[in-house]
Protein backbone atom coordinates (compact mmCIF):
# COMPACT_ATOMS: atom_id res chain seq x y z
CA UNK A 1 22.10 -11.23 -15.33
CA UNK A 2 19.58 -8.70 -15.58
CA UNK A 3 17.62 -10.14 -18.61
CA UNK A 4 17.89 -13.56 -16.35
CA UNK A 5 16.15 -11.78 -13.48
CA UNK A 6 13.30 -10.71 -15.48
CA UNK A 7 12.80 -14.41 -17.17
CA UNK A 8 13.22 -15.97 -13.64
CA UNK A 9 10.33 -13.45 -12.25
CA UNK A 10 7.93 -14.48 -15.40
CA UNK A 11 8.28 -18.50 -14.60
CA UNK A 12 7.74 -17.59 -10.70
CA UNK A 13 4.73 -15.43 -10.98
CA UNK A 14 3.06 -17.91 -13.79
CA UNK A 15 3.85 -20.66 -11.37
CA UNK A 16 2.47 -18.43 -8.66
CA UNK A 17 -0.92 -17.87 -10.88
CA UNK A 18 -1.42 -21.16 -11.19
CA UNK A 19 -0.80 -22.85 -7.89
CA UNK A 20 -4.38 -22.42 -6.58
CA UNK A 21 -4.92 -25.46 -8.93
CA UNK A 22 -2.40 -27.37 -7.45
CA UNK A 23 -3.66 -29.61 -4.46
CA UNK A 24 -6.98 -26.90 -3.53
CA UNK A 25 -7.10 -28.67 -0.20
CA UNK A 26 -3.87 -28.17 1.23
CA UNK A 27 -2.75 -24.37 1.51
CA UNK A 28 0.23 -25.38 3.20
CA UNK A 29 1.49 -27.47 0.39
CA UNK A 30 1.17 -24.73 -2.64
CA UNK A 31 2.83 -22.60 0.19
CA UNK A 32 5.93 -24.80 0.08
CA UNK A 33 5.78 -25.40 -3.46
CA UNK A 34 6.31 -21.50 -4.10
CA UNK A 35 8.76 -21.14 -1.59
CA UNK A 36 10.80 -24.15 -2.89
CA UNK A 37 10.12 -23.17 -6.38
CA UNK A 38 11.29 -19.73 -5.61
CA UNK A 39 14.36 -20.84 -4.33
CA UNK A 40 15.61 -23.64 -6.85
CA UNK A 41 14.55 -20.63 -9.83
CA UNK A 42 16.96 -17.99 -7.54
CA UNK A 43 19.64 -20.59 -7.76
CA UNK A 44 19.62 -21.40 -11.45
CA UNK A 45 19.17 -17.63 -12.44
CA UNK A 46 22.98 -17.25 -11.04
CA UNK A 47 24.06 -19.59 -14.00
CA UNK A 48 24.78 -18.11 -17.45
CA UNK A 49 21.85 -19.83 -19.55
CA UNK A 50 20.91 -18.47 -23.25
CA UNK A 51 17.64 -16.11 -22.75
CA UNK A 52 16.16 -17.15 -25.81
CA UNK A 53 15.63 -21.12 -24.59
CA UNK A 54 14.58 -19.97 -21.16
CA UNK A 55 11.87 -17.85 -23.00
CA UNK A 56 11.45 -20.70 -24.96
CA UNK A 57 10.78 -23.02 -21.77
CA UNK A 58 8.81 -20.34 -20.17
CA UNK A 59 6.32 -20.84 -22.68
CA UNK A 60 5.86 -24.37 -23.29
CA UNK A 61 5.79 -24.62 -19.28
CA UNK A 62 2.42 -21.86 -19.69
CA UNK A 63 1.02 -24.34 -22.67
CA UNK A 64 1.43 -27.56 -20.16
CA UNK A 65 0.16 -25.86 -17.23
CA UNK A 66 -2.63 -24.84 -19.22
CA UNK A 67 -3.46 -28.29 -20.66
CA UNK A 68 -2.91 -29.83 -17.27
CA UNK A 69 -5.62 -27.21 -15.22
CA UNK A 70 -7.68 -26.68 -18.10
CA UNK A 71 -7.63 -23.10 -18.10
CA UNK A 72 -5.44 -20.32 -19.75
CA UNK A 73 -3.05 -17.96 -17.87
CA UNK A 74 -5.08 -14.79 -18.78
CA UNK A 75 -8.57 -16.54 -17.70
CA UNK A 76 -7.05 -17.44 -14.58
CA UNK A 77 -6.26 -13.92 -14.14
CA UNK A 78 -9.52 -12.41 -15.00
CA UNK A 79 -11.22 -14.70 -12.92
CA UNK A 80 -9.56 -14.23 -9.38
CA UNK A 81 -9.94 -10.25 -10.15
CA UNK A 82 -13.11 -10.69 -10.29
CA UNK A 83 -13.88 -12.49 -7.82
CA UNK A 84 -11.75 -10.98 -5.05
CA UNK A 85 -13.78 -7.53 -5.49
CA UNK A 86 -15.03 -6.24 -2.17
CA UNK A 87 -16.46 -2.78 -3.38
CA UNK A 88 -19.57 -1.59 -3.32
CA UNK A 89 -19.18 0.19 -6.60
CA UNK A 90 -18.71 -1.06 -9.99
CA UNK A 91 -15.60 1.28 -11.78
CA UNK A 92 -15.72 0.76 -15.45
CA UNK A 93 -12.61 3.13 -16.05
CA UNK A 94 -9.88 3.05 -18.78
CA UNK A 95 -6.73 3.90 -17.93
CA UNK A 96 -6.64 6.25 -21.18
CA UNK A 97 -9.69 8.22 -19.89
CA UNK A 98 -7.66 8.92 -16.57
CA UNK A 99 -6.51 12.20 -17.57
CA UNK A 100 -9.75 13.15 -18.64
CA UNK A 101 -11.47 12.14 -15.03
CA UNK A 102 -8.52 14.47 -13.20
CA UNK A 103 -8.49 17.28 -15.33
CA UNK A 104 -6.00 19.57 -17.10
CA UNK A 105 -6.09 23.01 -15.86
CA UNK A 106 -3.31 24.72 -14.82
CA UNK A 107 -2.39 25.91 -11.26
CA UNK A 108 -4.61 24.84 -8.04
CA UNK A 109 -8.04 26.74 -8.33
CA UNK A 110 -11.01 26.68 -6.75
CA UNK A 111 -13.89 26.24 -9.47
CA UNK A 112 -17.23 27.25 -9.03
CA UNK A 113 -19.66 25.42 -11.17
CA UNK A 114 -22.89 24.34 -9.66
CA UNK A 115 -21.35 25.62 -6.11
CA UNK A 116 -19.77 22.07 -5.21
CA UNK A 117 -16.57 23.44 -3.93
CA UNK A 118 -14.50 21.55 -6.00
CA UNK A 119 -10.94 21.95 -6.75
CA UNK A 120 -9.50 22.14 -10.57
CA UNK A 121 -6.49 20.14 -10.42
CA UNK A 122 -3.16 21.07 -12.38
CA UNK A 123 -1.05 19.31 -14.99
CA UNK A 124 1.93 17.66 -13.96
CA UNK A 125 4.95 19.90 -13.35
CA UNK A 126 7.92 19.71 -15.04
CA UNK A 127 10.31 20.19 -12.88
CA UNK A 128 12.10 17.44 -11.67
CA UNK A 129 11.22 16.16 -7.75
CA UNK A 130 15.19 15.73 -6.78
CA UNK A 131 16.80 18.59 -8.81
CA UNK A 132 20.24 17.03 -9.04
CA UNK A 133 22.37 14.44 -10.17
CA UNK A 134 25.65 16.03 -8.63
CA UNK A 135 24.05 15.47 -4.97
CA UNK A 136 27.49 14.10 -3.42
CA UNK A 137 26.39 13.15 -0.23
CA UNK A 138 23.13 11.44 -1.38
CA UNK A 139 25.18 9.40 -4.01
CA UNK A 140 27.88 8.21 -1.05
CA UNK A 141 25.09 7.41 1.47
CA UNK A 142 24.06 4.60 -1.18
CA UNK A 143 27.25 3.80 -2.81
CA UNK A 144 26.78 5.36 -6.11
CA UNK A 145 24.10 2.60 -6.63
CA UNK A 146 21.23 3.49 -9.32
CA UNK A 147 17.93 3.77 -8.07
CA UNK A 148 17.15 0.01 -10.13
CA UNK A 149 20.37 -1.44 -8.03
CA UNK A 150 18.75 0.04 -5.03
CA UNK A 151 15.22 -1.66 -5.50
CA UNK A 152 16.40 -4.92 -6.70
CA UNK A 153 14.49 -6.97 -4.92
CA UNK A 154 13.69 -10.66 -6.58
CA UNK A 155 14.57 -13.82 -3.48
CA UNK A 156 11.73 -14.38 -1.32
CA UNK A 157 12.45 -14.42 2.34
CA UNK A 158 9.01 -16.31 3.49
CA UNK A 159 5.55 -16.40 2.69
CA UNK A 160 3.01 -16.39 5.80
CA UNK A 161 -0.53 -17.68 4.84
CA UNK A 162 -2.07 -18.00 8.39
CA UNK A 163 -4.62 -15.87 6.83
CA UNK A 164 -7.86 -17.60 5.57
CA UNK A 165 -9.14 -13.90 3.21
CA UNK A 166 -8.02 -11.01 2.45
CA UNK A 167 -4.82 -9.38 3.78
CA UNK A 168 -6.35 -5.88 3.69
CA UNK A 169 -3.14 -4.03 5.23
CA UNK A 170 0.28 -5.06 6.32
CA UNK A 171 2.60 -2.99 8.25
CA UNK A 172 6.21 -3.39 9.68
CA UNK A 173 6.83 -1.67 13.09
CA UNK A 174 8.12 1.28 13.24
CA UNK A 175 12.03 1.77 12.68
CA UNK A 176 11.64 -2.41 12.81
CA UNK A 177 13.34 -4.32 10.98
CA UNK A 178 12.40 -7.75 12.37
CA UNK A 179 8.39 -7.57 13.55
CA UNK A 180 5.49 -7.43 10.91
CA UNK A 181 2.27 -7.35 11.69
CA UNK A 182 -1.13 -7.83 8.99
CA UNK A 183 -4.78 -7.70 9.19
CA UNK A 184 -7.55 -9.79 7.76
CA UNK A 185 -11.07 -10.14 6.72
CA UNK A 186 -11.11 -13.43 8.74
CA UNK A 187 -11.69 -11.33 11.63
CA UNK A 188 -7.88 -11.78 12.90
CA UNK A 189 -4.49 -9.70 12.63
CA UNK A 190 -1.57 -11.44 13.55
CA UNK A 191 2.55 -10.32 14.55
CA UNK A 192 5.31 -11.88 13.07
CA UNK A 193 8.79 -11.73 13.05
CA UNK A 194 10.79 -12.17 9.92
CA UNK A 195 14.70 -11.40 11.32
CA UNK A 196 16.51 -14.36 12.85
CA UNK A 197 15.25 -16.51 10.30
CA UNK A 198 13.00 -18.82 10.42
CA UNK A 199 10.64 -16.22 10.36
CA UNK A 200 7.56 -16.90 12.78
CA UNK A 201 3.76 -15.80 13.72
CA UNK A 202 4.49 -14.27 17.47
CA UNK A 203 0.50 -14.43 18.17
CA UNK A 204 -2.54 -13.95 16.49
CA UNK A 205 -4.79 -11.11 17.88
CA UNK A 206 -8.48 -12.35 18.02
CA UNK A 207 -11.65 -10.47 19.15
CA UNK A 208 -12.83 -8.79 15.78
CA UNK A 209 -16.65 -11.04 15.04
CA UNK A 210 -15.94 -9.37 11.26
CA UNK A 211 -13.45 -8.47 8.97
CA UNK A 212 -10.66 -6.26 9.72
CA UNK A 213 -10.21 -3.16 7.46
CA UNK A 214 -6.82 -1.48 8.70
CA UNK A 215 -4.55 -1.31 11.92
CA UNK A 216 -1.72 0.79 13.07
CA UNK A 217 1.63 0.51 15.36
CA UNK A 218 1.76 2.90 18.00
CA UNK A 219 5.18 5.09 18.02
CA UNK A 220 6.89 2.75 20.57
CA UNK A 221 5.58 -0.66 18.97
CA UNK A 222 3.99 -1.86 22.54
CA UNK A 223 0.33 -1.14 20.64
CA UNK A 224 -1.82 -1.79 17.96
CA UNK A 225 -5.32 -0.21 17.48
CA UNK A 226 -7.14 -1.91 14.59
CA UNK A 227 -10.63 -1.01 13.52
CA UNK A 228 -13.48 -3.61 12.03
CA UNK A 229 -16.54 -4.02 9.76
CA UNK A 230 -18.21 -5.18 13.38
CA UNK A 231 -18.20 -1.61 14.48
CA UNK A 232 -15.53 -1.40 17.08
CA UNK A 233 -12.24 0.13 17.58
CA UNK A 234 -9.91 -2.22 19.12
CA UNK A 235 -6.08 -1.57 21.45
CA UNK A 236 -4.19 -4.46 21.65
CA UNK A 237 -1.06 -5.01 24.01
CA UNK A 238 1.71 -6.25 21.72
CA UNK A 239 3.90 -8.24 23.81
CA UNK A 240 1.07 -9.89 25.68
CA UNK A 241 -1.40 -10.11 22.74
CA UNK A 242 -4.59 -8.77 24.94
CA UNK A 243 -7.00 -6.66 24.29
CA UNK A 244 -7.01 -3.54 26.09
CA UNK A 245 -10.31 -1.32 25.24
CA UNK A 246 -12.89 -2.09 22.73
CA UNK A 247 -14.94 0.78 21.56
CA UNK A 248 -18.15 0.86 19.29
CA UNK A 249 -18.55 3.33 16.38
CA UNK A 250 -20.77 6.23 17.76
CA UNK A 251 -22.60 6.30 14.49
CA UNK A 252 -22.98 1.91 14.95
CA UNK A 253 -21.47 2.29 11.55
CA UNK A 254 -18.77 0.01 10.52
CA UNK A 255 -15.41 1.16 10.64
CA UNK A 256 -12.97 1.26 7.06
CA UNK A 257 -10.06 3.12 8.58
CA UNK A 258 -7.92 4.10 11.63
CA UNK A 259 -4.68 5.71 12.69
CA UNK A 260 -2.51 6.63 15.56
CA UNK A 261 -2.33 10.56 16.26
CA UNK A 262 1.66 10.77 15.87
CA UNK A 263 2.29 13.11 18.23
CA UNK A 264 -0.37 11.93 21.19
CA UNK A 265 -0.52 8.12 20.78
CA UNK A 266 -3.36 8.56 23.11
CA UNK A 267 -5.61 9.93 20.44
CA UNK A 268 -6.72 7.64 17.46
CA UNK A 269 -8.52 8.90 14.03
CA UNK A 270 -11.25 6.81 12.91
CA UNK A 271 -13.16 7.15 9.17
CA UNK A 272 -16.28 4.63 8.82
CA UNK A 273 -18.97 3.79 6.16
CA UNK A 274 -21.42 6.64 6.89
CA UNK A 275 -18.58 8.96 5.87
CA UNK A 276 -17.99 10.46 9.47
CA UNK A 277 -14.49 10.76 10.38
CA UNK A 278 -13.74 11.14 14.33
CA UNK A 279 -10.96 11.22 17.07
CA UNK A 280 -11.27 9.23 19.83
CA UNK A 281 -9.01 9.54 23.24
CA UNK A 282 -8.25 5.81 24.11
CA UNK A 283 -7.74 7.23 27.57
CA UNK A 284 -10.89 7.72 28.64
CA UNK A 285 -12.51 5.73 25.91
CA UNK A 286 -14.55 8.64 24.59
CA UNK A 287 -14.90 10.50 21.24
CA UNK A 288 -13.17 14.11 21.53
CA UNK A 289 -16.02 16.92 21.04
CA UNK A 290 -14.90 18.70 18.40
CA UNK A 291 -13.24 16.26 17.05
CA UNK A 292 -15.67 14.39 14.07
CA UNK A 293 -16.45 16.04 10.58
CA UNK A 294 -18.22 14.69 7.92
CA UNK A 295 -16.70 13.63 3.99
CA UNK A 296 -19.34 13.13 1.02
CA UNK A 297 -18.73 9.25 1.67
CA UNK A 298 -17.44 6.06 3.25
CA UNK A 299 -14.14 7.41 4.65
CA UNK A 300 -11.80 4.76 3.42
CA UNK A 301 -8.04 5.97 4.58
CA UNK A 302 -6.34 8.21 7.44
CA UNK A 303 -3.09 9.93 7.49
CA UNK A 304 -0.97 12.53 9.39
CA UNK A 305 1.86 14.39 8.20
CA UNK A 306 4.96 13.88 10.50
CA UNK A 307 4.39 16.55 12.97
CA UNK A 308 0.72 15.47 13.76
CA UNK A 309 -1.12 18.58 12.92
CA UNK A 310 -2.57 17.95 9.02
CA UNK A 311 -4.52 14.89 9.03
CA UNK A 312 -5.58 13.80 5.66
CA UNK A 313 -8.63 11.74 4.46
CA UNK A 314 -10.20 10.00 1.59
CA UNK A 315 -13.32 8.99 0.58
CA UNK A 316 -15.46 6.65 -2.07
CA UNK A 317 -16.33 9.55 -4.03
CA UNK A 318 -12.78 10.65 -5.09
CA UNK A 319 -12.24 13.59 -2.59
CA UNK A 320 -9.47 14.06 -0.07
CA UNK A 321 -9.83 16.51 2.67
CA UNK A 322 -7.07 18.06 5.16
CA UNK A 323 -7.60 18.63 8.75
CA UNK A 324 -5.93 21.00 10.93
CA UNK A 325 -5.37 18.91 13.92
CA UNK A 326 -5.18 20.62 17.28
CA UNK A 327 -2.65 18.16 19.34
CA UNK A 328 -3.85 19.23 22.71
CA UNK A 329 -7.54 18.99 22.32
CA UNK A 330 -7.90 16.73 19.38
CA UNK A 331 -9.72 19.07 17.27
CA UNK A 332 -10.59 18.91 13.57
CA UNK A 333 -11.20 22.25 11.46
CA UNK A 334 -11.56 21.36 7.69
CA UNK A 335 -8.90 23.12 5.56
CA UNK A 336 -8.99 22.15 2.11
CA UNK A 337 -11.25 19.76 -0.26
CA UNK A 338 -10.10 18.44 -3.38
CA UNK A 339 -11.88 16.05 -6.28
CA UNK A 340 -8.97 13.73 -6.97
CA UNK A 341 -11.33 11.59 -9.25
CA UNK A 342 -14.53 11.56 -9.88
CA UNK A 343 -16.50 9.01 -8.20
CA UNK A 344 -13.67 6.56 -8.05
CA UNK A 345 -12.86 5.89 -4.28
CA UNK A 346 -9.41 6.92 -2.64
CA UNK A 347 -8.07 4.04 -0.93
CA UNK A 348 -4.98 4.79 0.37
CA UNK A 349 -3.08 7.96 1.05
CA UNK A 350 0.75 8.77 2.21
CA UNK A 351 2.12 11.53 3.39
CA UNK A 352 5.84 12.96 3.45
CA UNK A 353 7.60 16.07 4.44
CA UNK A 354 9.88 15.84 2.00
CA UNK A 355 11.10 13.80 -0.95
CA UNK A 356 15.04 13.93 -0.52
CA UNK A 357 17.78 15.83 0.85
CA UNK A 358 17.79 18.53 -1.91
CA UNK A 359 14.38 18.80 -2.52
CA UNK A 360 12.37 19.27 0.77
CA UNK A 361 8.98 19.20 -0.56
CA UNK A 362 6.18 17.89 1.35
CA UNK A 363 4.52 15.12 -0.76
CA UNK A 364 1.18 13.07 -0.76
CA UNK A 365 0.59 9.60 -2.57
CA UNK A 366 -2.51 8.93 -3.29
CA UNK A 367 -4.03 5.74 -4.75
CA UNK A 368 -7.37 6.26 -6.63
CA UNK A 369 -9.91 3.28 -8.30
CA UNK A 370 -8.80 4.71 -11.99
CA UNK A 371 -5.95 2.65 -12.50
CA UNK A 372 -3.54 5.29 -10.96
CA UNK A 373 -1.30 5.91 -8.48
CA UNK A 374 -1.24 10.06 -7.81
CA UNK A 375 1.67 11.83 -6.56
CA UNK A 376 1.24 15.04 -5.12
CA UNK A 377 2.87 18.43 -3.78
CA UNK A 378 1.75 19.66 -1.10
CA UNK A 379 1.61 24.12 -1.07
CA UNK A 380 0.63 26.84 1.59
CA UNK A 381 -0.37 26.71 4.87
CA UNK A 382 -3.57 24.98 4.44
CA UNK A 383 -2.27 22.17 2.36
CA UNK A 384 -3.29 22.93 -1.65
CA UNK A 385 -1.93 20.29 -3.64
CA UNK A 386 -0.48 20.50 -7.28
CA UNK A 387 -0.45 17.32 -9.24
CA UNK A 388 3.81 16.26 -9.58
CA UNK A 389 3.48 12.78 -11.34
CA UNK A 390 0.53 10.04 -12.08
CA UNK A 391 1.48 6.17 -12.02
CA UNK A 392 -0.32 3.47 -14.34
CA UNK A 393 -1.26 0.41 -12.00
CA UNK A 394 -4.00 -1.54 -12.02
CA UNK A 395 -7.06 -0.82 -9.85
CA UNK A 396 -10.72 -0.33 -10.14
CA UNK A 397 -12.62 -2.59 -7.26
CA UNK A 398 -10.03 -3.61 -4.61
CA UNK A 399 -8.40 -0.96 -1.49
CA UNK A 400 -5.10 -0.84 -2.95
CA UNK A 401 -2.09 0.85 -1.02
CA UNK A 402 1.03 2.22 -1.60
CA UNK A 403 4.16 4.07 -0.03
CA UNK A 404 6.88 6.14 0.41
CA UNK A 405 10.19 3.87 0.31
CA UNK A 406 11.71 4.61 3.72
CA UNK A 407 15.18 6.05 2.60
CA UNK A 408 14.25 7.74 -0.40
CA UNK A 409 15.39 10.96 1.52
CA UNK A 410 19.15 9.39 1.65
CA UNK A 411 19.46 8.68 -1.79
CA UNK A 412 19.75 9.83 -5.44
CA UNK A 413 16.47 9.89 -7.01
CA UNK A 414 13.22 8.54 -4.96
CA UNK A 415 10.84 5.95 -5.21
CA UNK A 416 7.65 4.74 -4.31
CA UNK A 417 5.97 1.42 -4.24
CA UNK A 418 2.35 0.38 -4.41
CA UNK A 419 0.30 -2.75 -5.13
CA UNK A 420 -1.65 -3.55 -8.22
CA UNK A 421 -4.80 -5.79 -9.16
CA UNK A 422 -2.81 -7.49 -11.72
CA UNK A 423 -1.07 -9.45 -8.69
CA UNK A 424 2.43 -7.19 -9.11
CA UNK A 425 4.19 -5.05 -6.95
CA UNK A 426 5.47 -1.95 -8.84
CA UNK A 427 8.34 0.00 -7.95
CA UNK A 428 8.11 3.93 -9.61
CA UNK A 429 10.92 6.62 -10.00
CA UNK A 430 9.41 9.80 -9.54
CA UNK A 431 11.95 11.71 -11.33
CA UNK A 432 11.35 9.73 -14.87
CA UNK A 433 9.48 11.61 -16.84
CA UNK A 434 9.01 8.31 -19.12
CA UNK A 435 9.06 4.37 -18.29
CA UNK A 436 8.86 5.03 -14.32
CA UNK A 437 8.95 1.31 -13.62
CA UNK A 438 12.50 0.69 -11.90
CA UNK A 439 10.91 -2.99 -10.83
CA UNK A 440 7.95 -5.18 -10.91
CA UNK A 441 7.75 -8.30 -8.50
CA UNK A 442 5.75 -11.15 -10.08
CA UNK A 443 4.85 -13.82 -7.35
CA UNK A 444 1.08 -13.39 -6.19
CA UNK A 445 -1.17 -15.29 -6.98
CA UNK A 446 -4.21 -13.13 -6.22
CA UNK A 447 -4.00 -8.73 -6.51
CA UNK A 448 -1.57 -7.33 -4.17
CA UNK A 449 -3.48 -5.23 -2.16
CA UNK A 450 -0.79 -3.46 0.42
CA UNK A 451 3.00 -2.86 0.82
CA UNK A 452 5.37 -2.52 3.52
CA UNK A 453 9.21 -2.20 4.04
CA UNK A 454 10.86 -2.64 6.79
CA UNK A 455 12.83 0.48 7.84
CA UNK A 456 16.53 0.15 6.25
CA UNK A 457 14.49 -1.31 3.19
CA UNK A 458 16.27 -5.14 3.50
CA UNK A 459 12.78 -6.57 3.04
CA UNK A 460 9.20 -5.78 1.47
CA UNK A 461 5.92 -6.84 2.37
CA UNK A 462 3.36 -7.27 -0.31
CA UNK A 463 0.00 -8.93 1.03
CA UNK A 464 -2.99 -9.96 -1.58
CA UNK A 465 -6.52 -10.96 -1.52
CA UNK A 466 -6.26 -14.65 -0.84
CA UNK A 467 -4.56 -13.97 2.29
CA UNK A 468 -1.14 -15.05 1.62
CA UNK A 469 1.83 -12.86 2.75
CA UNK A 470 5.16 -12.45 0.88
CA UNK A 471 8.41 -11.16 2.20
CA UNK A 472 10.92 -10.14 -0.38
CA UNK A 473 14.40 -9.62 0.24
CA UNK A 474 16.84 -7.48 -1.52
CA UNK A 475 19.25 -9.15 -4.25
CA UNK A 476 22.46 -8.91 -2.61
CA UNK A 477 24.85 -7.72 -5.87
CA UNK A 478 28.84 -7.46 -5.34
């Protein structure tokens, strides 16, 4: 059943690679043709078949789909990677030269060479995240279920393509279940719900005149602030889909980043191109004094830690910076600075206070343009971090995000997800030492640029750079 699994996933995504060609004109048609595609392969997969002919058909179907669009699988591939690049910068990394652009030295010091204030980062540890395979009452929260069983997800729920570009983030809301909500560089976001089926866009939020880099659920769901490459900061009423307060950029710079102060939902964080980061009270529709500090480049991600009072940065040059955040004033005072990788932009960054019941360390993922996804431990009282583990994905030009799953905390073993430029989702097991991969989803079409599960982990978002949507649900297994 397993080995079925993987085949069915191969004939899906090669389908999926392929259906641009099919009918260029009509979106909504390839759309169904995935979805019923998807469905009829789910089906069959449940019958014993012989792997070796369904490998076997798996590859004529590639040599008649190739002689049919007159192009190759891997051309296709290359091709729509190329040409969904949106940054600036041209990254010419190997994935072998990684370790050489993060460095090797041992412990978390501050090096002094030329006076840059850089930070030597430290080899992986080799201790183990979640020290124990006896943890009783992790193992009977999930069943006894191995961390693959857990993250089994293959059927797709729906696929939303009301987007006409780039799905640059997608988020469900907060301990939600049923609402998703995405955002475009069409200029749009929109709120949908997936749970009762059929799952359905709720509204579209326009008002954006350019492309919308990121967005974020208030705590209670009944807002969205989402920021734009037109300058502004925008609030948006959920249930009413208004706009509430638009704010410009005080540096007229366009805006790559945003994110709800956890704590005070009436303070935002904004990052833009000129490498400023700044808070903003939505209140009174001003910038906080005290609040804005500068990074050595285009600011492109936010993040808190739970409690509101570290807020964490990235920029295009590699570096993440932590804030201490005060929660009354909205006050930044720079902490710590650290060269992740060396002129390769930080595009996404997590943060967690700790990785499982047993082992309460708090953690930050980090996704960096040198084909790797970086998990870190976070130390001391001003937030030094010490390299844990370092993912191979695929990423040089495109924003690519990752995450914490939700539950890891409940369970034995944890796991992280994160999109990839070779149109996969990839699921990683932080406590392997060797062959992380616990799953790979194969259905885009285009490079999966964010992530999202819903809160008990029944469904996954993965959203890519052609603007279509996928919602994966979990294979239900007796």
């Amino acid at each position: 059943t397993v080995n079925m699994a993987a085949v069915w996933q191969q004939i899906l995504a090669q389908d999926a690679r392929y259906n641009a060609y099919r009918l260029p004109g009509s979106p909504q048609f390839r759309t169904q043709y995935i979805r019923r595609r998807s469905q009829l392969l789910r089906e069959n997969a449940k019958i014993d078949h012989d792997p070796l002919i369904r490998k076997q058909y798996l590859k004529v179907r590639g040599q008649i789909l190739g002689q049919r669009y007159g192009t190759s699988l891997s051309e296709q591939g290359s091709q729509r990677s190329r040409s969904a690049s949106k940054c600036s910068s041209r990254l010419n990394l190997d994935r072998e030269s990684f370790d050489s652009q993060v460095g090797d030295g041992r412990g978390h010091r501050r090096y002094h060479s030329s006076g840059s204030g850089k930070f030597a980062l430290p080899s992986p540890t080799e201790d183990g995240l979640v020290p124990t395979r006896a943890a009783e009452a992790s193992r009977a929260m999930v069943g006894d279920k191995t961390l693959s069983e857990n993250y089994a997800f293959a059927g797709m729920h729906h696929i939303f393509d009301q987007h006409s570009q780039a799905v640059m983030a997608v988020q469900f809301a907060n301990d939600d279940k049923a609402r998703l909500a995405c955002c475009s560089l069409d200029g749009t976001l929109s709120v949908c719900q997936v749970i009762p089926e059929p799952a359905t866009v709720l509204c579209v939020l326009k008002g954006h005149t350019s492309g919308v880099t990121d967005f974020s659920w208030s705590l209670s769901n009944d807002l969205i602030v989402s920021c734009s490459l037109d300058g502004t900061v925008r609030l948006w009423q959920v249930a009413t889909g208004t706009c509430l307060r638009v704010v410009g950029d005080c540096d007229g710079a366009e805006i790559m980043a945003c994110a709800f102060q956890p704590v005070n939902n009436n303070m935002i964080v904004t990052g833009n191109k000129k490498g400023f980061v700044h808070v903003l009270n939505f209140s009174t529709g001003k910038y906080v004094k005290g609040g804005s500090s500068k990074a050595s480049g285009s600011v492109l991600t936010t993040t808190f830690d739970s409690g509101g009072k570290t807020l964490w940065i990235g920029d295009e040059n590699g570096c993440v910076y932590s804030f201490a955040f005060d929660v009354g004033t909205g006050k930044l005072s720079r902490a710590q600075r650290l060269v992740v990788c060396e002129g390769h932009p930080i595009t996404c960054i997590s943060a967690r206070s700790w990785m499982s019941r047993e082992a309460r360390d708090p953690s930050l993922l980090i996704n960096c343009g040198a084909n790797a996804l970086c998990l870190y431990r976070v130390s001391g009282v001003e937030g030094s971090l010490q390299l844990k583990r370092k993912f191979p994905i695929k990423q040089r030009n495109l924003r690519i995000r990752s995450g914490f799953c939700p539950l890891m905390s409940f369970r034995q073993g944890a796991c992280v997800v994160s999109g990839s430029e070779d149109m996969c989702v990839y699921f990683f097991d932080v406590e392997r030492a060797s062959k992380p991969v616990v799953n790979k989803l194969q259905g885009h079409s285009a490079p999966v640029i964010d992530v999202s599960f819903n809160y008990d982990e029944s469904l996954l978002a993965s959203a890519d750079s052609e603007g279509m949507v996928i919602v994966w649900k979990r294979e239900q297994r007796s």
